[in-house]
C-alpha atoms as a PDB file:
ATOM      1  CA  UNK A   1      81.952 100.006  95.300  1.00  0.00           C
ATOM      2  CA  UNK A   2      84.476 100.522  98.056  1.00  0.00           C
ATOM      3  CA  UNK A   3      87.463  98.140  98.295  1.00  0.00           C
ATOM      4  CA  UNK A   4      89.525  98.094 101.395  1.00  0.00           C
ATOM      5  CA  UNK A   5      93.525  97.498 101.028  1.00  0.00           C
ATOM      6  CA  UNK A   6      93.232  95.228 103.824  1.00  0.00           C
ATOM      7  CA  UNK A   7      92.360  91.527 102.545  1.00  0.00           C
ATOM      8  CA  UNK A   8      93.353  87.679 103.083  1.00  0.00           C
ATOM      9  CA  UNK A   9      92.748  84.705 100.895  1.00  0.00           C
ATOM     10  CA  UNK A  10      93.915  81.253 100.797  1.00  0.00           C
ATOM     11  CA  UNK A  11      93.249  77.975  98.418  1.00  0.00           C
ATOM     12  CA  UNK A  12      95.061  74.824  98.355  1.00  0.00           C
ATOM     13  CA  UNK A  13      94.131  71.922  95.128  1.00  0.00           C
ATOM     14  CA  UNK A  14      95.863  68.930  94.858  1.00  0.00           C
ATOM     15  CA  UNK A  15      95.742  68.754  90.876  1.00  0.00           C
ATOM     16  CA  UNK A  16      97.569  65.885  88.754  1.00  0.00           C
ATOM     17  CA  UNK A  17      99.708  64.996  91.682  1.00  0.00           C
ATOM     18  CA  UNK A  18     101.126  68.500  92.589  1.00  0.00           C
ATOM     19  CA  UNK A  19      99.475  70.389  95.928  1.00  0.00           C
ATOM     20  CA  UNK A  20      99.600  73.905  95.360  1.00  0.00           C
ATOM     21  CA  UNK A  21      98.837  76.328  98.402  1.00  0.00           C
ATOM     22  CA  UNK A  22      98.440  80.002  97.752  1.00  0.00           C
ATOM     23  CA  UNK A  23      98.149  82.007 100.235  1.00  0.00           C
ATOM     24  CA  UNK A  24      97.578  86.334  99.226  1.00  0.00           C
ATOM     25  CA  UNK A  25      97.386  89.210 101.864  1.00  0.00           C
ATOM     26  CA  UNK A  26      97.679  92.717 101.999  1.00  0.00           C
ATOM     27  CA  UNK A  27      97.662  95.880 104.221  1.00  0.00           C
ATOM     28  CA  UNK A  28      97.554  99.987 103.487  1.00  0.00           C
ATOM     29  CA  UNK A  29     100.221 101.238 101.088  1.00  0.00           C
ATOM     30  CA  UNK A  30     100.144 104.566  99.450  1.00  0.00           C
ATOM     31  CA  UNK A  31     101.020 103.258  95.904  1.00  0.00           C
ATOM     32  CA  UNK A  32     101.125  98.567  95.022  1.00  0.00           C
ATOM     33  CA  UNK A  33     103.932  96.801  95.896  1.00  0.00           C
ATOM     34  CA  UNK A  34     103.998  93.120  95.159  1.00  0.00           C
ATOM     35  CA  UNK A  35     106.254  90.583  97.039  1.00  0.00           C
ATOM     36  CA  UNK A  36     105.918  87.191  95.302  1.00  0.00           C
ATOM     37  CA  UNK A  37     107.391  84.255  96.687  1.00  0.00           C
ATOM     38  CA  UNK A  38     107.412  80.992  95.235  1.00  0.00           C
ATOM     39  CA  UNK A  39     109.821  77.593  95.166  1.00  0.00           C
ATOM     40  CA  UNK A  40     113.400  78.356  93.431  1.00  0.00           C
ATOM     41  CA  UNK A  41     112.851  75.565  91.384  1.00  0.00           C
ATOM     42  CA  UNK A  42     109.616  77.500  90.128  1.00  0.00           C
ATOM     43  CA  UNK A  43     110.764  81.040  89.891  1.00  0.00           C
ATOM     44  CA  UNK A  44     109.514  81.467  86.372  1.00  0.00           C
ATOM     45  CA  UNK A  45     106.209  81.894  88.101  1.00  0.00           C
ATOM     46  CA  UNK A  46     107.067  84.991  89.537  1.00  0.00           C
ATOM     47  CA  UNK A  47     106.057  87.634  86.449  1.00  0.00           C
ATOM     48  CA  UNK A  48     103.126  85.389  85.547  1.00  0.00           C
ATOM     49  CA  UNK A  49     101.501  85.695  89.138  1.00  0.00           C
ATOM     50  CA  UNK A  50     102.420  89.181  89.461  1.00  0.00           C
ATOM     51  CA  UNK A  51     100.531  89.668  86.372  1.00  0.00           C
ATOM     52  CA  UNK A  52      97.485  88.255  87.234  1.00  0.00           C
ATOM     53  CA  UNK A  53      97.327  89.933  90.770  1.00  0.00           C
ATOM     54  CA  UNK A  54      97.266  93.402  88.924  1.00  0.00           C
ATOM     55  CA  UNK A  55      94.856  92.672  86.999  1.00  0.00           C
ATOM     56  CA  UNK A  56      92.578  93.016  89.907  1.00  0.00           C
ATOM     57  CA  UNK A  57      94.887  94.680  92.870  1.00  0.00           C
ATOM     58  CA  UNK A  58      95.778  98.004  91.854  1.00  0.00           C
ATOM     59  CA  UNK A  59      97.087  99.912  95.675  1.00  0.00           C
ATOM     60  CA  UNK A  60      98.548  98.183  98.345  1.00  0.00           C
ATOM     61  CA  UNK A  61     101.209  96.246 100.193  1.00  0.00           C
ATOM     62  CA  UNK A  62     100.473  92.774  98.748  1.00  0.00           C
ATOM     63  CA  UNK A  63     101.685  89.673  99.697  1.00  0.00           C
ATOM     64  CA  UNK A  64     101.656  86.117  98.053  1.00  0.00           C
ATOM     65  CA  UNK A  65     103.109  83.377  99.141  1.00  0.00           C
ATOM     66  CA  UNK A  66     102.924  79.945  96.817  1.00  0.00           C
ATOM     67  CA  UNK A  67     104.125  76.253  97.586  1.00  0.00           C
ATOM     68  CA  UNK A  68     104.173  73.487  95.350  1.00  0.00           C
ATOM     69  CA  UNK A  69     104.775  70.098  96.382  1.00  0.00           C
ATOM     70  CA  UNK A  70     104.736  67.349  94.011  1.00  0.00           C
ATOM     71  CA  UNK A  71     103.325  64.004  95.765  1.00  0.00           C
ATOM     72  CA  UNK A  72     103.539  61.487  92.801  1.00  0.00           C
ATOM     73  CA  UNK A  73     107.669  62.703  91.931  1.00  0.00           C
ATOM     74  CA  UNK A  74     109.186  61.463  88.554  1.00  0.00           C
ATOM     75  CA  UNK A  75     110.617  64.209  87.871  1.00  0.00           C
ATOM     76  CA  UNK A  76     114.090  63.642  88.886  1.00  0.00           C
ATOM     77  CA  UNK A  77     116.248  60.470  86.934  1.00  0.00           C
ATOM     78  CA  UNK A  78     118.920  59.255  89.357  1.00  0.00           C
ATOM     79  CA  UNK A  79     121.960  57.137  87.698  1.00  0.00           C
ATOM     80  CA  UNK A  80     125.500  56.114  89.745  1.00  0.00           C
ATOM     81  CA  UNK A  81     128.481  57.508  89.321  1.00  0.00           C
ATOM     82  CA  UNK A  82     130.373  54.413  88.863  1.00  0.00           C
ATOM     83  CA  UNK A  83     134.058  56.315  88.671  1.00  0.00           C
ATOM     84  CA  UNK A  84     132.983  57.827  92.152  1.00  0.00           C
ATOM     85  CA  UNK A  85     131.921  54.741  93.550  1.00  0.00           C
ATOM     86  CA  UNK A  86     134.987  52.272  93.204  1.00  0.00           C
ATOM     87  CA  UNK A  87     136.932  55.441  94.644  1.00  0.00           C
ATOM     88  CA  UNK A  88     134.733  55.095  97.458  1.00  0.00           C
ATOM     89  CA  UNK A  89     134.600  51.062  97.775  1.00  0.00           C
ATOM     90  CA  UNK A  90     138.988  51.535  97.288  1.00  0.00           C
ATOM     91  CA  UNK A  91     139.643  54.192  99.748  1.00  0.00           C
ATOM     92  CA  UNK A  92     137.371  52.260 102.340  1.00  0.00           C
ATOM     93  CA  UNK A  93     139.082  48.431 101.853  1.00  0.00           C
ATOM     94  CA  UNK A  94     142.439  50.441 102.264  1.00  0.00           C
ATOM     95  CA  UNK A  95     141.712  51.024 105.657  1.00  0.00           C
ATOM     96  CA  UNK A  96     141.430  47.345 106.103  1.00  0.00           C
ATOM     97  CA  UNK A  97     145.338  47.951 106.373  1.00  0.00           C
ATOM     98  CA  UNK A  98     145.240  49.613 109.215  1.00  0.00           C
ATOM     99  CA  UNK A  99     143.498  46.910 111.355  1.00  0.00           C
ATOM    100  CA  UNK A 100     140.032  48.329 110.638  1.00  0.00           C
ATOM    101  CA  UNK A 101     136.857  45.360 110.479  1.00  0.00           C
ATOM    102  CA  UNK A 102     136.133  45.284 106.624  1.00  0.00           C
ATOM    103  CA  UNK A 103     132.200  45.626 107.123  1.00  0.00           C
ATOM    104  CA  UNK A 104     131.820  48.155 103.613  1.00  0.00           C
ATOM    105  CA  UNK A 105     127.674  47.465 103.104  1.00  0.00           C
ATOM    106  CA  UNK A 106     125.215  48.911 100.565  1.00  0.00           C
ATOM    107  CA  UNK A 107     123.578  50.882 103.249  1.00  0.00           C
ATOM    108  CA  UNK A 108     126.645  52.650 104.420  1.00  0.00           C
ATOM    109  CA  UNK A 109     127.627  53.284 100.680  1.00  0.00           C
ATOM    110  CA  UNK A 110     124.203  54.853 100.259  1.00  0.00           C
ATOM    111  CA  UNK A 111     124.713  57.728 102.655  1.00  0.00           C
ATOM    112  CA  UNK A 112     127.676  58.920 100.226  1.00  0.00           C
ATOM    113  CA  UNK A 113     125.640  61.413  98.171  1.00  0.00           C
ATOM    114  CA  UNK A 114     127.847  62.164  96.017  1.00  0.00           C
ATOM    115  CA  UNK A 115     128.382  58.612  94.301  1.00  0.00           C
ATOM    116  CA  UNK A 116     124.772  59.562  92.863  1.00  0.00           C
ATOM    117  CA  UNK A 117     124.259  61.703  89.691  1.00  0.00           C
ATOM    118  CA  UNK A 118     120.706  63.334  90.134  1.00  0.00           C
ATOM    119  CA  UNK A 119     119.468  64.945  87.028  1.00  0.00           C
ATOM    120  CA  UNK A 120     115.962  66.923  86.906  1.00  0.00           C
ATOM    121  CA  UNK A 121     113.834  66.394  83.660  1.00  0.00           C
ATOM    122  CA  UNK A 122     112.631  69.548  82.467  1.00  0.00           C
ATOM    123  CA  UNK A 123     109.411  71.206  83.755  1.00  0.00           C
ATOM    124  CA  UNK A 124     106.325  71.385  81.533  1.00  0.00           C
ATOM    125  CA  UNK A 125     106.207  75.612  82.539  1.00  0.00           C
ATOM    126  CA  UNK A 126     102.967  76.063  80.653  1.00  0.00           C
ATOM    127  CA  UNK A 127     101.106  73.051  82.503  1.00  0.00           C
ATOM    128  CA  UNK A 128     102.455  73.929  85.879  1.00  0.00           C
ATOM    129  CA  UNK A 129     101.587  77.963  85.483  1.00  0.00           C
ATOM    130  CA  UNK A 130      98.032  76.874  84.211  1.00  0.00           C
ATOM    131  CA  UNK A 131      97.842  75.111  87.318  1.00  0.00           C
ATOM    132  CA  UNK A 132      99.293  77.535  89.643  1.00  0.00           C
ATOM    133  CA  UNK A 133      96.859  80.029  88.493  1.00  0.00           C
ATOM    134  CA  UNK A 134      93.773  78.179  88.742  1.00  0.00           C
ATOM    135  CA  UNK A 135      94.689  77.881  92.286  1.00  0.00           C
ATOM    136  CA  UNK A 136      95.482  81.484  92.383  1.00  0.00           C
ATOM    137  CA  UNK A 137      92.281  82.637  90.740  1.00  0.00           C
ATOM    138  CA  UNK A 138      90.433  80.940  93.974  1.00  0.00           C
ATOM    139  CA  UNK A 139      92.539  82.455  96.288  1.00  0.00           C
ATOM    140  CA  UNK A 140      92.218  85.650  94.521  1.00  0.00           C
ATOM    141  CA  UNK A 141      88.177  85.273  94.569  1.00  0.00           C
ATOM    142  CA  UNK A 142      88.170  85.024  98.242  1.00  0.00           C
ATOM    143  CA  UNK A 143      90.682  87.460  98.684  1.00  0.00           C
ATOM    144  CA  UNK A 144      89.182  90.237  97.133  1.00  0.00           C
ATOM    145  CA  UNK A 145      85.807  89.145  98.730  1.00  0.00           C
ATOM    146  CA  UNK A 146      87.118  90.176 102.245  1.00  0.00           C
ATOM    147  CA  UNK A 147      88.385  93.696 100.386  1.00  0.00           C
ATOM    148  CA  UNK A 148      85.065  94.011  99.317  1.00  0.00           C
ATOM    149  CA  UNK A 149      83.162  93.088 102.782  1.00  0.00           C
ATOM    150  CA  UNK A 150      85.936  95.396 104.516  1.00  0.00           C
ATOM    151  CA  UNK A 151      84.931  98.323 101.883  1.00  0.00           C
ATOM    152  CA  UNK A 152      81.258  98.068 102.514  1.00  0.00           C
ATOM    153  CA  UNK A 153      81.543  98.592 106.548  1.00  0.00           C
ATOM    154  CA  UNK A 154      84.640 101.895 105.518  1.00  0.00           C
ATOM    155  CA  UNK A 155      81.488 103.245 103.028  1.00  0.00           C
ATOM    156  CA  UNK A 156      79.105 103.091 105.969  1.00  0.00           C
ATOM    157  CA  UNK A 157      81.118 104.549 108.361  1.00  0.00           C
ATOM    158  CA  UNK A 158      82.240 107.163 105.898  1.00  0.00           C
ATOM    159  CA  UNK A 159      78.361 108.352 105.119  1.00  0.00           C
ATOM    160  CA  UNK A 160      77.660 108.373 108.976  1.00  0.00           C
ATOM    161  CA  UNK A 161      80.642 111.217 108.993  1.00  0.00           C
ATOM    162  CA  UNK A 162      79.315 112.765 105.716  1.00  0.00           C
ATOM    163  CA  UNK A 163      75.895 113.247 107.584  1.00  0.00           C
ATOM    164  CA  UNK A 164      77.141 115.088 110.504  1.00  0.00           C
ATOM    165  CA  UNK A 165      79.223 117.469 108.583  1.00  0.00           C
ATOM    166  CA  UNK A 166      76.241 118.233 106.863  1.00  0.00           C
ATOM    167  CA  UNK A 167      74.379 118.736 109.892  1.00  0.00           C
ATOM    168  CA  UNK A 168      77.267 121.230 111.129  1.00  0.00           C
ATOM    169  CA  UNK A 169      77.256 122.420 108.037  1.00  0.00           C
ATOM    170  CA  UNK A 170      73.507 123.584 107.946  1.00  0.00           C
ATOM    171  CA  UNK A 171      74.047 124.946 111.640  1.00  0.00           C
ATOM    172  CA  UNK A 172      77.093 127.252 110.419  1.00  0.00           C
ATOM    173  CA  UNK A 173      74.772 128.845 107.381  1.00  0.00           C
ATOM    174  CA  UNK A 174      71.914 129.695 109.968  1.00  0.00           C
ATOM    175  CA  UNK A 175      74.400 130.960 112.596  1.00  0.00           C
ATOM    176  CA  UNK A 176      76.127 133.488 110.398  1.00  0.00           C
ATOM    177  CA  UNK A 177      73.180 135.800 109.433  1.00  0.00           C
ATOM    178  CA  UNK A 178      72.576 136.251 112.822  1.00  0.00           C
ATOM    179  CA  UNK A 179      76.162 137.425 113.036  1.00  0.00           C
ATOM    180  CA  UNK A 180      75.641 140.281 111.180  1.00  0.00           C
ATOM    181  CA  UNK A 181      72.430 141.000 112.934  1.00  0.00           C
ATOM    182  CA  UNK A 182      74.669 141.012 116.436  1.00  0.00           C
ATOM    183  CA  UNK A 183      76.879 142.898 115.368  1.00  0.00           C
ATOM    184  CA  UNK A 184      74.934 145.532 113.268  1.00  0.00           C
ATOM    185  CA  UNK A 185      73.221 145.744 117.027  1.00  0.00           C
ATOM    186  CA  UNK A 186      76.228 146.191 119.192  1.00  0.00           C
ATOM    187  CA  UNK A 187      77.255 148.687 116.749  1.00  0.00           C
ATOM    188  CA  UNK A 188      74.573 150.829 116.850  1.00  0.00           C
ATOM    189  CA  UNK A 189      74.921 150.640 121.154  1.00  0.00           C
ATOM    190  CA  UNK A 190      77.968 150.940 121.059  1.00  0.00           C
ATOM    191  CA  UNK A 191      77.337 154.314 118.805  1.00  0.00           C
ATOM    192  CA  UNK A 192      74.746 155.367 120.646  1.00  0.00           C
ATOM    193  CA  UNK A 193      76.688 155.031 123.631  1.00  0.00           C
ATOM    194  CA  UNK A 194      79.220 157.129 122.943  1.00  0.00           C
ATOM    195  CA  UNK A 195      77.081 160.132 120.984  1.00  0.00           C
ATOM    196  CA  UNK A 196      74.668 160.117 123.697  1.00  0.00           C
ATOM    197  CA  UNK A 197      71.850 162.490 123.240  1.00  0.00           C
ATOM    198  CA  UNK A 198      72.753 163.008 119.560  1.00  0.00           C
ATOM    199  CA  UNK A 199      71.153 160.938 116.899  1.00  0.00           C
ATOM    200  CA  UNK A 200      72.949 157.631 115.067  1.00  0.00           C
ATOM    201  CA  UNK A 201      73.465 157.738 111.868  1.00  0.00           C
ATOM    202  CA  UNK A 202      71.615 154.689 110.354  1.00  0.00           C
ATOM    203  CA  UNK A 203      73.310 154.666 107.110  1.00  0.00           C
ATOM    204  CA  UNK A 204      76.977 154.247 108.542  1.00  0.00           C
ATOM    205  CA  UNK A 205      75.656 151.621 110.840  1.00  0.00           C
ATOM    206  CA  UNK A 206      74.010 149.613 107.938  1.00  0.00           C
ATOM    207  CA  UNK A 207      77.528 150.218 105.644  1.00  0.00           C
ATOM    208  CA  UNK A 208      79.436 148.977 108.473  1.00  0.00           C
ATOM    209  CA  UNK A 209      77.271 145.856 108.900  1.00  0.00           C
ATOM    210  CA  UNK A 210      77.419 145.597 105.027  1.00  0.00           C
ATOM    211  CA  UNK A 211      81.296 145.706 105.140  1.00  0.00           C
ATOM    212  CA  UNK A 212      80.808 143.355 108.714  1.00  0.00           C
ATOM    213  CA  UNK A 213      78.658 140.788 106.264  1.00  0.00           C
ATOM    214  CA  UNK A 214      81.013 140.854 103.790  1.00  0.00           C
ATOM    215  CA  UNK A 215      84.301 139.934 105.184  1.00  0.00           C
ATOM    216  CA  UNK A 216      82.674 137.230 107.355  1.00  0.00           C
ATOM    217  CA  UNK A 217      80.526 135.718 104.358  1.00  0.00           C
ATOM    218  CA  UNK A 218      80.920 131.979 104.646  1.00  0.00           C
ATOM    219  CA  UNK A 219      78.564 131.434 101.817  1.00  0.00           C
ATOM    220  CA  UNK A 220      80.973 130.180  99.168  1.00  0.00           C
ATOM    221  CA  UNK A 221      82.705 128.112 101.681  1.00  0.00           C
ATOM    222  CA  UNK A 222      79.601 125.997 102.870  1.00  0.00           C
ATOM    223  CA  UNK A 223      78.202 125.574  98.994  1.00  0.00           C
ATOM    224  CA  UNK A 224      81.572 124.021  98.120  1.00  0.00           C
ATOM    225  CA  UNK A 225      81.568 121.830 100.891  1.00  0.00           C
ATOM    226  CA  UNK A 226      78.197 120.570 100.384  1.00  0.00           C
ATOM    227  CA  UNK A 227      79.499 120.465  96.367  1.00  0.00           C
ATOM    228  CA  UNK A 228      82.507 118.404  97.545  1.00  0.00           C
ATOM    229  CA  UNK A 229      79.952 116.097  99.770  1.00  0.00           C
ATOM    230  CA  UNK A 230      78.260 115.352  96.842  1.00  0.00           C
ATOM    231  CA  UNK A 231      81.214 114.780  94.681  1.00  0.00           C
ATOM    232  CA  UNK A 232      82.943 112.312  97.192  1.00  0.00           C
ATOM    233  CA  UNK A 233      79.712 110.227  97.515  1.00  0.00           C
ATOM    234  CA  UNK A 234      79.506 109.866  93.568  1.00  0.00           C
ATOM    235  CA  UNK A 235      82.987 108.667  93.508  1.00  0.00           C
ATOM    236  CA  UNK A 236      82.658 106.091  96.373  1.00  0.00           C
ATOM    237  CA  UNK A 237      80.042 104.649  93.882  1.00  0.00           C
ATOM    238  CA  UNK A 238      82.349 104.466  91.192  1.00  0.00           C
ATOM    239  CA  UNK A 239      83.199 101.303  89.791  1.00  0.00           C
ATOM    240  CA  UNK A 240      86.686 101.868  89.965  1.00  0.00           C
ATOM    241  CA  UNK A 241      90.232 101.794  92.607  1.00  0.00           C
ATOM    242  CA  UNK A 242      88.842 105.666  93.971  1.00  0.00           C
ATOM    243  CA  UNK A 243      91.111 105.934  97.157  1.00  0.00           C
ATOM    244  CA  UNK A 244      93.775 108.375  95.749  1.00  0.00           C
ATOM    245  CA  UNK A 245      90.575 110.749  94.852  1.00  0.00           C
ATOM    246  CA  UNK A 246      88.420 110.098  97.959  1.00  0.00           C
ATOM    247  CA  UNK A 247      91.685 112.041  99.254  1.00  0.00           C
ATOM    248  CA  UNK A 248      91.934 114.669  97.232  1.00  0.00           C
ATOM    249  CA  UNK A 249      88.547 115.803  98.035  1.00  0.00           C
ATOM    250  CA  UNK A 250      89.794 115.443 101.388  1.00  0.00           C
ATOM    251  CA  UNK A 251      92.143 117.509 101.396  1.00  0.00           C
ATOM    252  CA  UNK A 252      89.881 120.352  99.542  1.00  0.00           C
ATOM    253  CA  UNK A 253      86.700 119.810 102.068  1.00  0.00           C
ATOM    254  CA  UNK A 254      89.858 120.721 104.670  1.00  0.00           C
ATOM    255  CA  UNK A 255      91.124 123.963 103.240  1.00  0.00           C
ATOM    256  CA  UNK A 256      87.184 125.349 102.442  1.00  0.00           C
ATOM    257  CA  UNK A 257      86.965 124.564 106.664  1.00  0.00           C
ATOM    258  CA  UNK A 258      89.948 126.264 107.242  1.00  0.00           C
ATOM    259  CA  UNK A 259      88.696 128.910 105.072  1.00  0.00           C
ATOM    260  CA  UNK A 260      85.480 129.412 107.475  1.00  0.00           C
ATOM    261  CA  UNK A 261      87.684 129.013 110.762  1.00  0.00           C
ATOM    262  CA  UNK A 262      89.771 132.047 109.527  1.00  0.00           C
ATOM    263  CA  UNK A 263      86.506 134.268 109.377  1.00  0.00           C
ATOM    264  CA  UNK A 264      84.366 133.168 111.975  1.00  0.00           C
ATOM    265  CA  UNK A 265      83.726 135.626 114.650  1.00  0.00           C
ATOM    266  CA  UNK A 266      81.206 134.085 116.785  1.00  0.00           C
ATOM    267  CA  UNK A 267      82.241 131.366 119.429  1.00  0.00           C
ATOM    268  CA  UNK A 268      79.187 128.973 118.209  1.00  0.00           C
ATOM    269  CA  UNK A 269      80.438 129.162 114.701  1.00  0.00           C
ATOM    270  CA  UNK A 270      84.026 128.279 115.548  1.00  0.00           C
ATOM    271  CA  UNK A 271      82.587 125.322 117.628  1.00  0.00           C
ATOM    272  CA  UNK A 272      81.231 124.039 114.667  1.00  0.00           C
ATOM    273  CA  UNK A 273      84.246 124.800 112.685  1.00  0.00           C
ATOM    274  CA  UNK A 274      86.315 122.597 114.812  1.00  0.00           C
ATOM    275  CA  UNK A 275      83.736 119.666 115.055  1.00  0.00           C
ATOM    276  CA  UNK A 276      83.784 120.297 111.257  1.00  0.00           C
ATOM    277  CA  UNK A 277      87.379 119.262 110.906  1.00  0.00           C
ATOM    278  CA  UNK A 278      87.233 116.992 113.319  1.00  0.00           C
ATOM    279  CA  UNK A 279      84.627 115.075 111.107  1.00  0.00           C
ATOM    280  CA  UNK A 280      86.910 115.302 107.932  1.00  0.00           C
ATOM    281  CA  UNK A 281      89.598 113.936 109.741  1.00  0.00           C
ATOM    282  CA  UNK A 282      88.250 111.012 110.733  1.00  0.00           C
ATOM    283  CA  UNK A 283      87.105 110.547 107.073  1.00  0.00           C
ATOM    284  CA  UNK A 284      90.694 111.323 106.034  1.00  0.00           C
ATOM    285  CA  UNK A 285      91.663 108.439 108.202  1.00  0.00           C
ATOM    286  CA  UNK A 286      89.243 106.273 107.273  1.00  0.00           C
ATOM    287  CA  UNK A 287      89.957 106.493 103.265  1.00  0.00           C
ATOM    288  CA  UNK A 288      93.526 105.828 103.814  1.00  0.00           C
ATOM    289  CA  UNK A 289      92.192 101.737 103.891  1.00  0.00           C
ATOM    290  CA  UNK A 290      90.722 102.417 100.635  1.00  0.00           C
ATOM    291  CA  UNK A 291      91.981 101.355  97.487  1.00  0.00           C
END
């Protein structure tokens, strides 16, 4: 089954007062690359969610975003600083001596962060990265869903193009015999043309047309790229991250195309040639969204 590189998932759980939102895209890249971004505070996630994405996202320029926002907070144990305090409450009377209302207040001493110690209790990792990946895991489902969905519309599209090259195929193996057969009959005009009364010989005409045959024999080239059809169609069913193949067929259904361009010598042939490669590039273009 075809997966595209192009996919988007999202899924948000509120679980044991945390609400985790995960959020995973990515677009065409020629090899993976991960960016994982996730709350300082929580950067131990990093590896672990990086680890779990490759488990099922082998090519392409993957994003993941994660936020984590504790609603029921007791993880933070807040104590004054009593030393920095009565600095505070001494500097503050002091201006009193400089004709300045006295009106020092709880509220106003409250905005003085600083006269507060804050100290963070440490973080169960284990709970919090079984949560975060639970979350993950859904986001992941749905993410390589749309991969999927996206893969099944490239594999259409893809057979479409394999059945007209075919086609053009077929159309170039029952043009060139009658190649040889034109030309073995200009030949013999041509011949007969210039000797006039005097008889042809058959026998050169038939060796030239041999020779003629020979050099413009296209028979290996359209076996291999019916062999090369069949090949990329088996590997689109593989179970398996095929992109990186799909193009290396490609490229060698290209060069046995190029092969036949370079000894056509019929106009009809060489319109087929180039609505041959025309056809592989567009499946060359179309394979660089697989993964």
């Amino acid at each position: 089954m075809l997966k595209s590189m192009t996919g988007f998932g999202r899924a948000e759980q509120l679980i044991e007062g945390y609400l985790i939102k995960i959020q995973i895209k990515s677009v065409n890249h020629r090899y993976s690359d991960f960016t994982i971004k996730v709350p300082r505070y929580y950067s131990f996630l990093e590896d672990k969610i990086r680890n779990a994405a490759m488990q099922s996202i082998s090519r392409g320029k993957v994003e993941i975003l994660v936020s984590i926002e504790q609603k029921e907070s007791d993880d933070k144990e807040i104590t004054l600083n009593r030393a920095v305090a009565e600095q505070y409450v001494k500097a503050i009377k002091s201006l009193a001596d400089f004709g300045v209302k006295d009106d020092l207040s709880m509220s106003a001493m409250i905005g003085l962060s600083d006269i507060f110690d804050v100290e963070y209790k440490e973080i169960d990792e284990e709970k919090i990265t079984e949560m975060v990946i639970t979350v993950f895991d859904a986001a992941l489902m749905e993410f390589v869903a749309m991969r999927e969905e996206e893969g099944k519309r490239l594999e259409e599209n893809i057979n479409q193009h394999l059945s007209a090259l075919l086609a053009e195929v077929d159309e170039i193996e029952k043009k060139s015999p009658a190649c040889v057969v034109e030309y073995r009959d200009k030949l013999r005009a041509k011949l007969e043309e210039i000797l006039k009364d005097r008889t042809v010989d058959e026998t050169r005409v038939i060796t030239e047309a041999a020779i003629f045959a020979d050099k413009i024999s296209v028979d290996e080239e359209t076996v291999r790229l019916k062999s090369h059809v069949c090949a990329f169609k088996n590997t689109m069913s593989a179970n398996e991250p095929v992109g990186k193949k799909l193009d290396f067929i490609v490229q060698e259904m290209n060069r046995e195309a190029n092969t036949t361009g370079s000894k056509c010598n019929d106009a009809e042939v060489a319109s087929h040639v180039v609505e041959l490669k025309s056809i592989i590039e567009k499946i060359r273009e179309q394979i660089q969204n697989i993964e």
